[in-house]
C-alpha atoms as a PDB file:
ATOM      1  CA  UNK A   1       0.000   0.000   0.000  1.00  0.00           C
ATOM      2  CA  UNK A   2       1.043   3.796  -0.909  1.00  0.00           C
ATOM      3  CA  UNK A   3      -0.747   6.747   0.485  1.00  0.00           C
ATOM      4  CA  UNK A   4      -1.103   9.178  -2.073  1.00  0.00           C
ATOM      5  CA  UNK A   5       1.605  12.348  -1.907  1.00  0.00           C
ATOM      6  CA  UNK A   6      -0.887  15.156  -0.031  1.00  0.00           C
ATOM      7  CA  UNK A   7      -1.482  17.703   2.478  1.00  0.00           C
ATOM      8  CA  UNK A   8      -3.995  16.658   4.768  1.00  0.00           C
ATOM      9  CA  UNK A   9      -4.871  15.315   8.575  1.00  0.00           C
ATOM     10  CA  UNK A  10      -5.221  12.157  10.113  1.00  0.00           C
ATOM     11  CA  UNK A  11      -8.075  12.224  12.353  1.00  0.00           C
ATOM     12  CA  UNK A  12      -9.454   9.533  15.182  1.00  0.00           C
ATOM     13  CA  UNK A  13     -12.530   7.676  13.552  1.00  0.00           C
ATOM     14  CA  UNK A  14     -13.896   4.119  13.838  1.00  0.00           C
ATOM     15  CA  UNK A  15     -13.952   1.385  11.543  1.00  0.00           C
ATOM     16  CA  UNK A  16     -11.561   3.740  10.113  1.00  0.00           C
ATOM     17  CA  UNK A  17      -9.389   3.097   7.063  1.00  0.00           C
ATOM     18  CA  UNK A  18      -5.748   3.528   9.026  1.00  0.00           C
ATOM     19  CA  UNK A  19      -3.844   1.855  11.334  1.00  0.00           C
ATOM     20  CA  UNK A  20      -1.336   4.537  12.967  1.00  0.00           C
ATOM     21  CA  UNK A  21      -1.906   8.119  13.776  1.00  0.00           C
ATOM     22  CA  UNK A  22       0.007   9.401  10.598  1.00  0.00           C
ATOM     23  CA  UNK A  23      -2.233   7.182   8.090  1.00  0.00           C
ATOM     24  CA  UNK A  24       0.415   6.088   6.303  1.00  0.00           C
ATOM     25  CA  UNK A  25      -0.297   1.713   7.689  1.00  0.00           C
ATOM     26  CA  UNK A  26      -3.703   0.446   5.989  1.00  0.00           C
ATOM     27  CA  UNK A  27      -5.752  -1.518   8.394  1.00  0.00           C
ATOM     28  CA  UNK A  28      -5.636  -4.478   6.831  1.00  0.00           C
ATOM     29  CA  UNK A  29      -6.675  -8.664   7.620  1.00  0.00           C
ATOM     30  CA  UNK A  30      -5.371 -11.253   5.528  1.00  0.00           C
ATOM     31  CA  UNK A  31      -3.868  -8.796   3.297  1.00  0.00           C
ATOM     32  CA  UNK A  32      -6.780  -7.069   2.459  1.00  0.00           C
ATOM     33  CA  UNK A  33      -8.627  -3.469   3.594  1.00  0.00           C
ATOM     34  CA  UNK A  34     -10.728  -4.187   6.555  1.00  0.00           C
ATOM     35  CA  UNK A  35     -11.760  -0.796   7.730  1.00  0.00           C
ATOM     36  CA  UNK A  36     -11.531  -1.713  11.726  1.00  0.00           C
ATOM     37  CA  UNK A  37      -8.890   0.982  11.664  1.00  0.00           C
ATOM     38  CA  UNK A  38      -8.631   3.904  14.569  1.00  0.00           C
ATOM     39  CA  UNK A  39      -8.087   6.781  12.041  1.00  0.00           C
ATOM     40  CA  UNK A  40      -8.791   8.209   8.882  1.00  0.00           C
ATOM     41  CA  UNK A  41      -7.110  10.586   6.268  1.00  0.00           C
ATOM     42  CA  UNK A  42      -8.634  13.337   4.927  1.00  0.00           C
ATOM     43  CA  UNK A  43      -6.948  15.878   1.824  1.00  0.00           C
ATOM     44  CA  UNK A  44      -6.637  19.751   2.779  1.00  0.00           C
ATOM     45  CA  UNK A  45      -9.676  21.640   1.763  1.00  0.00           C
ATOM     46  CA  UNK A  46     -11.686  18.140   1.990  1.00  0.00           C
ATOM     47  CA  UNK A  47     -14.797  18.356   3.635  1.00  0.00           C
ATOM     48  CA  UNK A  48     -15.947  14.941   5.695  1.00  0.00           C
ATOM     49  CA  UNK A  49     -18.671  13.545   7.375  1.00  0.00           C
ATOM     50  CA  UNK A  50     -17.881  14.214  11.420  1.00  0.00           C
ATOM     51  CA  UNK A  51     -19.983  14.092  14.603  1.00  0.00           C
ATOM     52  CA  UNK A  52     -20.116  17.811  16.381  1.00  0.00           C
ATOM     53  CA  UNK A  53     -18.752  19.125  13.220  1.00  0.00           C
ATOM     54  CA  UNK A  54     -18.614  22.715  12.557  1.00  0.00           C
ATOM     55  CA  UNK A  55     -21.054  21.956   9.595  1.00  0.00           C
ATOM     56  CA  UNK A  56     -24.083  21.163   8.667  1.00  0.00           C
ATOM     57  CA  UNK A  57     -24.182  20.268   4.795  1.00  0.00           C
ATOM     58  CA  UNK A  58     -21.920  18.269   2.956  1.00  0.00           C
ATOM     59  CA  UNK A  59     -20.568  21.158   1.220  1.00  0.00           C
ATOM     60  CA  UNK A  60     -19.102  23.066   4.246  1.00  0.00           C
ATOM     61  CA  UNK A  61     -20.383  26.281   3.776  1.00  0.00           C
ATOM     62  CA  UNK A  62     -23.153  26.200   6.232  1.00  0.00           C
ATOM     63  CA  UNK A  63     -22.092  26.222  10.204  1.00  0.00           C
ATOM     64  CA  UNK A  64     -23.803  24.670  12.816  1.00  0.00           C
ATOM     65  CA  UNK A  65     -24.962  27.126  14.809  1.00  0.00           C
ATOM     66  CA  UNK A  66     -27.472  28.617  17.540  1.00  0.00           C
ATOM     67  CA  UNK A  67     -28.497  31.805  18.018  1.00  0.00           C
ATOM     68  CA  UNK A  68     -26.137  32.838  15.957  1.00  0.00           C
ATOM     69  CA  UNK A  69     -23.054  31.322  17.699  1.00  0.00           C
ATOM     70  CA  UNK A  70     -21.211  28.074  16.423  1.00  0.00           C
ATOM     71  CA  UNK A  71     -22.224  25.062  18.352  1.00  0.00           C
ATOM     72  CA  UNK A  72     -20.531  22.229  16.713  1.00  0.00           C
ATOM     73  CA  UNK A  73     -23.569  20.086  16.600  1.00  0.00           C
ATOM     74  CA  UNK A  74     -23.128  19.776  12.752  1.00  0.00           C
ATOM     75  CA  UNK A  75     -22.299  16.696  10.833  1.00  0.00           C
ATOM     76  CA  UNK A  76     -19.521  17.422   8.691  1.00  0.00           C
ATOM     77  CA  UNK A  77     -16.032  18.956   8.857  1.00  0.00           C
ATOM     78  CA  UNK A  78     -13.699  20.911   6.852  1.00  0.00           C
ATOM     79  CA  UNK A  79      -9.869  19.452   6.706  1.00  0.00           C
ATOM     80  CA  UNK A  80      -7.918  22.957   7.268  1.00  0.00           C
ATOM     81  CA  UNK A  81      -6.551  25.089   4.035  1.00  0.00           C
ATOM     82  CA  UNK A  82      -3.811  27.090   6.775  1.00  0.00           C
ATOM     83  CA  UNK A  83      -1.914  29.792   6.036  1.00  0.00           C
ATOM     84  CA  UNK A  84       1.482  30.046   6.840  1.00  0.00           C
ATOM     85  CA  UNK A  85       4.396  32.305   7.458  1.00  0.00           C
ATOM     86  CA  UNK A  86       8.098  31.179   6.471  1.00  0.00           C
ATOM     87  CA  UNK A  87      11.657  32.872   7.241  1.00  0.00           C
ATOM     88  CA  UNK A  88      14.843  31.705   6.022  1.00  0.00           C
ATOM     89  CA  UNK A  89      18.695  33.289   6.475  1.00  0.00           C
ATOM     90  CA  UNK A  90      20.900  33.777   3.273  1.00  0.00           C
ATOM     91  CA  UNK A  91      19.697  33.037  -0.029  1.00  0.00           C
ATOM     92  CA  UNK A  92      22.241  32.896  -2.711  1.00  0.00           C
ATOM     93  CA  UNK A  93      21.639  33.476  -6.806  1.00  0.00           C
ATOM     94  CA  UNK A  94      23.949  32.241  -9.306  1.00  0.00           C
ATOM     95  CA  UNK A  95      23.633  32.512 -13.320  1.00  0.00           C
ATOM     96  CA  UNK A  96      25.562  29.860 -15.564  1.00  0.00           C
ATOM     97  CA  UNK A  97      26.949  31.068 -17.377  1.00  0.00           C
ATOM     98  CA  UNK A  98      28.451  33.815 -15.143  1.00  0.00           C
ATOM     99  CA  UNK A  99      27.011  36.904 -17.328  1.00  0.00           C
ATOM    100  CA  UNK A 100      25.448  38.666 -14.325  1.00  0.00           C
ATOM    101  CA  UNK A 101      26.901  38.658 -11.262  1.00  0.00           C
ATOM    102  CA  UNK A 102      26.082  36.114  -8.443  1.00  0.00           C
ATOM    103  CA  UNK A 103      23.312  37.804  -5.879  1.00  0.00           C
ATOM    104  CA  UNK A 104      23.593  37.127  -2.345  1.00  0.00           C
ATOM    105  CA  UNK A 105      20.123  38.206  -0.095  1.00  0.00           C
ATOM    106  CA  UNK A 106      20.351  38.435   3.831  1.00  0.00           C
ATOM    107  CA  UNK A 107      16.998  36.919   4.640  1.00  0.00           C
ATOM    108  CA  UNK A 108      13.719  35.478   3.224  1.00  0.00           C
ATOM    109  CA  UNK A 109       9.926  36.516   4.440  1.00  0.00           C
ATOM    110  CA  UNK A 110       7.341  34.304   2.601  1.00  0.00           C
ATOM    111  CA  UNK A 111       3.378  34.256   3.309  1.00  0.00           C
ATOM    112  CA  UNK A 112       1.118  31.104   1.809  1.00  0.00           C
ATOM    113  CA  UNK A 113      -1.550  29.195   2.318  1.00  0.00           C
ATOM    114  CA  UNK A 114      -2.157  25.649   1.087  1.00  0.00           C
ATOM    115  CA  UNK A 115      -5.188  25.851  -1.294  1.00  0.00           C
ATOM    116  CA  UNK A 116      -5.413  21.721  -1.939  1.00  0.00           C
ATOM    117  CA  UNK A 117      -4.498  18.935  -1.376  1.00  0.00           C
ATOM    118  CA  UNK A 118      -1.119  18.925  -3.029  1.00  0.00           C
ATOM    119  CA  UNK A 119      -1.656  22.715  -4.250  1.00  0.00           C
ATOM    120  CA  UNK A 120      -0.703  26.452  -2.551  1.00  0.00           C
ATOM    121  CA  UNK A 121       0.000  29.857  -3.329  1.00  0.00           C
ATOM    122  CA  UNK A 122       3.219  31.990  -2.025  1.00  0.00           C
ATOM    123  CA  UNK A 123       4.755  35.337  -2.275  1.00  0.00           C
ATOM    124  CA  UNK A 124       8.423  36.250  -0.956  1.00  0.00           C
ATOM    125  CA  UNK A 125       9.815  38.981   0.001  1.00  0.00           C
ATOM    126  CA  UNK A 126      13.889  38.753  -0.087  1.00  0.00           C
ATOM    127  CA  UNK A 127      15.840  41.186   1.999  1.00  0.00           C
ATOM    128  CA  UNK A 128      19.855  42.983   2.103  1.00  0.00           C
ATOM    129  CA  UNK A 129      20.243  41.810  -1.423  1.00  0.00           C
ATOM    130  CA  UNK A 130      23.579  42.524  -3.005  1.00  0.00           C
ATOM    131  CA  UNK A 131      25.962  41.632  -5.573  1.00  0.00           C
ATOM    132  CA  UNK A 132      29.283  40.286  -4.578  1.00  0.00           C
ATOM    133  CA  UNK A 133      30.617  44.183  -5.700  1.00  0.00           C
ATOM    134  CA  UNK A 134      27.877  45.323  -3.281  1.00  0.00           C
ATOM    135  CA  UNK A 135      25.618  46.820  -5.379  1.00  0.00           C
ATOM    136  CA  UNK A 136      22.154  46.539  -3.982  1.00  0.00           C
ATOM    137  CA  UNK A 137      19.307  44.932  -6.286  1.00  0.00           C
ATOM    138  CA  UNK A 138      15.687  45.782  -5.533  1.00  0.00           C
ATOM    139  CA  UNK A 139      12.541  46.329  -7.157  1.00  0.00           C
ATOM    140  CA  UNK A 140      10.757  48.021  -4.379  1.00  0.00           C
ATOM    141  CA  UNK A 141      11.049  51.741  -2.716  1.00  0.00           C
ATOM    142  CA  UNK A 142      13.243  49.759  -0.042  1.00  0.00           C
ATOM    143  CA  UNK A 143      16.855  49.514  -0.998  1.00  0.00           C
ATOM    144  CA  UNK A 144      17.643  45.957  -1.030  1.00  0.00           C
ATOM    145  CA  UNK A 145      14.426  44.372  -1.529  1.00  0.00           C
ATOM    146  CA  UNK A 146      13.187  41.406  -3.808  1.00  0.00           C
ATOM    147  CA  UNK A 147       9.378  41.094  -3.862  1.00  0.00           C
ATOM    148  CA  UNK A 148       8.082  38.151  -5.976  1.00  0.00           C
ATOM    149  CA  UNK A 149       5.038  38.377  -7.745  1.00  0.00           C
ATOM    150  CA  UNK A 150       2.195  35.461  -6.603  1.00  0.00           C
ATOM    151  CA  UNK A 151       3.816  31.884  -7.417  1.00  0.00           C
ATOM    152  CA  UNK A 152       2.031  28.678  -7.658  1.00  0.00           C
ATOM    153  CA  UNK A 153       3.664  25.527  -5.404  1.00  0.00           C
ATOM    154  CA  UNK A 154       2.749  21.584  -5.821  1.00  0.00           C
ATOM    155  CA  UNK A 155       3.495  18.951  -3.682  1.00  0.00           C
ATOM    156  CA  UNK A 156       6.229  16.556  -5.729  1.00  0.00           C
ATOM    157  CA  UNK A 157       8.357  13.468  -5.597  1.00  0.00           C
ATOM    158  CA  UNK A 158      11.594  13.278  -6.907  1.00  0.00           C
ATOM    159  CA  UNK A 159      12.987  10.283  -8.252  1.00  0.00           C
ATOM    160  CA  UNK A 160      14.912   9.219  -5.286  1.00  0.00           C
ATOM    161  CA  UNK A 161      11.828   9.030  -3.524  1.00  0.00           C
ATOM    162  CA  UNK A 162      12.012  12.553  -1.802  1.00  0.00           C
ATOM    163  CA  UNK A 163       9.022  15.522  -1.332  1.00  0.00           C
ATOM    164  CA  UNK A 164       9.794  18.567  -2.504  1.00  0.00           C
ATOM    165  CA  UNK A 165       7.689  21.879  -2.614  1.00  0.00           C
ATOM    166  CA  UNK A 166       7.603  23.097  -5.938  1.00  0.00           C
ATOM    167  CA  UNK A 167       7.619  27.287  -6.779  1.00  0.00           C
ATOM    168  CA  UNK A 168       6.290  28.128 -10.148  1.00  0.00           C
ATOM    169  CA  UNK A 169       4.589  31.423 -11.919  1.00  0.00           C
ATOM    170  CA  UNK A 170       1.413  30.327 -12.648  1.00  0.00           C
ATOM    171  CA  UNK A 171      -2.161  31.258 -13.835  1.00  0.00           C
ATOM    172  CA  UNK A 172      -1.952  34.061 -10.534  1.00  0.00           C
ATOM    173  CA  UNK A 173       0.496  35.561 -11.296  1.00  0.00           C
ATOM    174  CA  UNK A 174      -0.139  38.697 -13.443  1.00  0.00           C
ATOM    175  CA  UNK A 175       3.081  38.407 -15.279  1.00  0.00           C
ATOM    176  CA  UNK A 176       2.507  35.121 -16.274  1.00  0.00           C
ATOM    177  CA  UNK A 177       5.475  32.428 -15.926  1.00  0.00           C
ATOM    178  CA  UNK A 178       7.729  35.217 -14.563  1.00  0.00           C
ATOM    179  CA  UNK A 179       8.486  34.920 -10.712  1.00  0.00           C
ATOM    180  CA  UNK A 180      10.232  37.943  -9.814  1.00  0.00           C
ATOM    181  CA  UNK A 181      11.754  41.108 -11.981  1.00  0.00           C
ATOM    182  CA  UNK A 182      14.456  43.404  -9.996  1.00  0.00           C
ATOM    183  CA  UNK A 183      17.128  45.960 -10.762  1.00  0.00           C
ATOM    184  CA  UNK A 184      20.815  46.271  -9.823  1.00  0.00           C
ATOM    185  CA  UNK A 185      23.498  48.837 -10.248  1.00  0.00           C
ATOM    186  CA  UNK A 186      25.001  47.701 -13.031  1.00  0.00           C
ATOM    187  CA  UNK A 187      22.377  46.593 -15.165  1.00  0.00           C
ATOM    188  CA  UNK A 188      18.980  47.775 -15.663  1.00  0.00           C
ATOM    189  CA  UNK A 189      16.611  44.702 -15.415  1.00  0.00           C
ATOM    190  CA  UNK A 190      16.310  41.168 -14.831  1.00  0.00           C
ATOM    191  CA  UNK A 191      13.377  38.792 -14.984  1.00  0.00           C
ATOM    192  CA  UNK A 192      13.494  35.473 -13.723  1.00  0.00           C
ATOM    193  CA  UNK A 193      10.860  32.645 -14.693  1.00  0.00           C
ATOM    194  CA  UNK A 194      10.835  28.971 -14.322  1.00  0.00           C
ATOM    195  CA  UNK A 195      10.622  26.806 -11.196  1.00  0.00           C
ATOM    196  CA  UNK A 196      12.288  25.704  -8.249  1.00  0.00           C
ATOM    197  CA  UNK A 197      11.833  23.061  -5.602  1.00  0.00           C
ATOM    198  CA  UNK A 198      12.562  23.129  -2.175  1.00  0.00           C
ATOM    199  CA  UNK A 199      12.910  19.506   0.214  1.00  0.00           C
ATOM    200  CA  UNK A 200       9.983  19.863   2.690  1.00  0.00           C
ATOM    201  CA  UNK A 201      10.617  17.877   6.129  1.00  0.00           C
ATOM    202  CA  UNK A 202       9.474  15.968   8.198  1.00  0.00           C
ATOM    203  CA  UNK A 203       6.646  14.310   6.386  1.00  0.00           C
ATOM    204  CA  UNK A 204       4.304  11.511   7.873  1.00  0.00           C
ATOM    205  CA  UNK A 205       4.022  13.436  10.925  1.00  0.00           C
ATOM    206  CA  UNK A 206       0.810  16.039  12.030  1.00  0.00           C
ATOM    207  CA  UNK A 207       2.869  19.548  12.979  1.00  0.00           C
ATOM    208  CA  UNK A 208       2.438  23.130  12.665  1.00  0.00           C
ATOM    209  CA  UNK A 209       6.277  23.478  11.847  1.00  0.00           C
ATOM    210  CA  UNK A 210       8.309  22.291   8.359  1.00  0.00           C
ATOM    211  CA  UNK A 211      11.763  23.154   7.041  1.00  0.00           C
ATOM    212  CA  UNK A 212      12.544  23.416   3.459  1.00  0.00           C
ATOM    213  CA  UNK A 213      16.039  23.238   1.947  1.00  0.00           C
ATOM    214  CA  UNK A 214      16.974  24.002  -1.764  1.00  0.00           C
ATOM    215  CA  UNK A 215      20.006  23.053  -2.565  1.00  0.00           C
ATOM    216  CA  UNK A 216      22.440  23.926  -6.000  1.00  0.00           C
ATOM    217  CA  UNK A 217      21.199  21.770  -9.412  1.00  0.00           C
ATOM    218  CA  UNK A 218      18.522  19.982  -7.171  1.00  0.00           C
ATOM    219  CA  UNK A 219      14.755  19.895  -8.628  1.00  0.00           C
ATOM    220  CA  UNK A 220      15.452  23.136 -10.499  1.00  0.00           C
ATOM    221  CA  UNK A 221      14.221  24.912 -13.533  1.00  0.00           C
ATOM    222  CA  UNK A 222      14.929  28.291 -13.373  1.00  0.00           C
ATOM    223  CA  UNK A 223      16.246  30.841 -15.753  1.00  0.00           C
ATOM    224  CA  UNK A 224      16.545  34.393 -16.136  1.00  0.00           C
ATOM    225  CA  UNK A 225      16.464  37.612 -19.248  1.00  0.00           C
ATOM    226  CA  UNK A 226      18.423  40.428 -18.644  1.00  0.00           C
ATOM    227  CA  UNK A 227      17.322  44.027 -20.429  1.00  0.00           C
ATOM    228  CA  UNK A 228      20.695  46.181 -19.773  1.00  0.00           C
ATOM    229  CA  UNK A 229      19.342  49.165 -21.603  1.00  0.00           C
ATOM    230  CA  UNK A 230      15.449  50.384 -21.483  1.00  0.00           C
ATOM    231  CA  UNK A 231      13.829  50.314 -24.974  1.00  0.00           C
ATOM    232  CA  UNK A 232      10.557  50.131 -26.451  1.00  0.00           C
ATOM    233  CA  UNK A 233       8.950  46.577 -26.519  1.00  0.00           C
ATOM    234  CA  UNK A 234      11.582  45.688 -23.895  1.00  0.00           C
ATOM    235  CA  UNK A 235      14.087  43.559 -25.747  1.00  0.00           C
ATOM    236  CA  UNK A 236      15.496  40.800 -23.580  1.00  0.00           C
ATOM    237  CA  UNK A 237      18.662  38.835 -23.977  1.00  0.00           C
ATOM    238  CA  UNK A 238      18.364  35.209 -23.837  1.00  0.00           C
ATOM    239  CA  UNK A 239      17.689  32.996 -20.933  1.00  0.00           C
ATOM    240  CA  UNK A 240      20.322  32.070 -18.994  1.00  0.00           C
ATOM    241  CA  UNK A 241      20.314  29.181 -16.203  1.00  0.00           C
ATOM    242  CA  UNK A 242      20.009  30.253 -13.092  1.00  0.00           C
ATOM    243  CA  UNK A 243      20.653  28.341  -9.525  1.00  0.00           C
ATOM    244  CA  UNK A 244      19.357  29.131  -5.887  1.00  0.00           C
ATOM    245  CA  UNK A 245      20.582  28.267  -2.762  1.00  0.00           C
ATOM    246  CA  UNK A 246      18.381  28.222   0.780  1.00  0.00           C
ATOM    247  CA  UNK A 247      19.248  26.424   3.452  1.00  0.00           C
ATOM    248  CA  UNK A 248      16.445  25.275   6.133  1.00  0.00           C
ATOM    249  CA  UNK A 249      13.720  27.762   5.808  1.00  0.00           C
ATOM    250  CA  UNK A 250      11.602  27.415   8.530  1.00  0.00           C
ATOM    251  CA  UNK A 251       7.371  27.695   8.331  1.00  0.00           C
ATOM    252  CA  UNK A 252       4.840  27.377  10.547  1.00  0.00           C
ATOM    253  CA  UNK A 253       0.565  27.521  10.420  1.00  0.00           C
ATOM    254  CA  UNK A 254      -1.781  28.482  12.611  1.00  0.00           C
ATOM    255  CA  UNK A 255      -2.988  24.841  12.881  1.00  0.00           C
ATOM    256  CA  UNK A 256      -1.937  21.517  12.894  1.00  0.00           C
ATOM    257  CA  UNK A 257      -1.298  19.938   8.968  1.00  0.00           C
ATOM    258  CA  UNK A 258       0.923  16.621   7.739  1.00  0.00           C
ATOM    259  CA  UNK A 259       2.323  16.100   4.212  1.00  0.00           C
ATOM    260  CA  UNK A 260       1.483  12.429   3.848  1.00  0.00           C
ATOM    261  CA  UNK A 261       3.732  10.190   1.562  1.00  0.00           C
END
């Protein structure tokens, strides 16, 4: 048996489909699914059939309430879609081949929220971010400062086996495929598009805290245009590989949530 690769939470049930408190062992007999498990697994955004729910349809839109106050009398439940809140230390770019120089960033801020079951959306906000001359790249008022635009992430295995958390532009983003476009000293502007994938750990486990790691040539995808003079049309040069480094960025949510593999 393989659980499928999700966001989600294991909840206490009877005649339940699970065997452990992580869903990840099928209650089995003989080999075979025999639902006399203690818990059961339910997808983010999933919404499940629960005594003293907060719900009273099977849709969850309605809450059980009286008098205008929840009461959880209802019969179905919502599994949570949390936001969350992530902070890393130095984040390093580097373009292959060396055309542009390497950009080093001081910190990470990143909000999200996890939409689906294997789906989310995330902006970051990258902070101190020089070249290795020291020129500061930004493309806000604040010197320094790397905002992305809205990027799409999806749950993913590699081929080893492992989960990663992959960063794309996608259909929220108003720039399309493009993740983040900034300015430094010494050239006008760069645009950056692709995606990126970041090792998401511990997994099997209900917490409110993960760590994420990317890592040089790991699960990546991204390249970047440079524009070193303004013109009409805005004429870009040619994409150019480009590499991230991030070592254990640490989120957390509001509420408990596992990423089940």
């Amino acid at each position: 048996y393989v659980p499928a690769l999700e966001y989600g939470v294991c909840v206490a049930a009877k005649k339940a489909a699970y065997a452990n408190s992580s869903c990840t062992e099928a209650a089995e007999r003989n080999g075979q699914p025999s639902h006399t498990g203690d818990y059961e697994w339910h997808a983010a955004g999933e919404c499940y059939a629960m005594r003293k729910g907060k719900y009273t349809e099977s849709g969850c839109r309605t809450l059980a309430e009286r008098k205008g106050k929840p009461d959880h009398k209802g019969s179905y439940e919502l599994s949570p879609t949390p936001e969350y809140k992530a902070e890393s230390r130095e984040v390093r770019w580097r373009l292959e081949p060396a055309l542009l120089p390497e950009i080093t960033c001081a910190s990470s801020v990143a909000e999200g929220v996890i939409t689906g079951g294997k789906t989310g959306l995330e902006t970051i906000q990258f902070k101190g971010c020089e070249t290795r001359e020291g020129e500061q790249c930004e493309n806000t008022t604040n010197s320094g400062e790397i905002d992305t635009y809205p990027l799409d992430t999806e749950l993913i295995e590699s081929p080893a086996g492992r989960v990663y958390v992959k960063l794309f532009g996608g259909n929220t983003n108003p720039e399309g495929t493009f993740s983040a476009e900034y300015a430094c000293r010494t050239f006008d502007y760069s645009r950056t598009s692709g995606s990126i994938a970041a090792e998401i750990s511990p997994i099997n486990i209900m917490t409110r805290s993960e760590s994420t790691n990317i890592d040089y040539g790991v699960e990546q995808a991204l390249t970047t245009e440079t524009e070193y003079v303004p013109s009409p049309g805005r004429s870009w040069s040619l994409p150019v590989q480009t590499e991230v480094i991030a070592d254990n960025t640490k989120w957390t949510t509001p509420t408990q949530i596992e990423v089940r593999h």
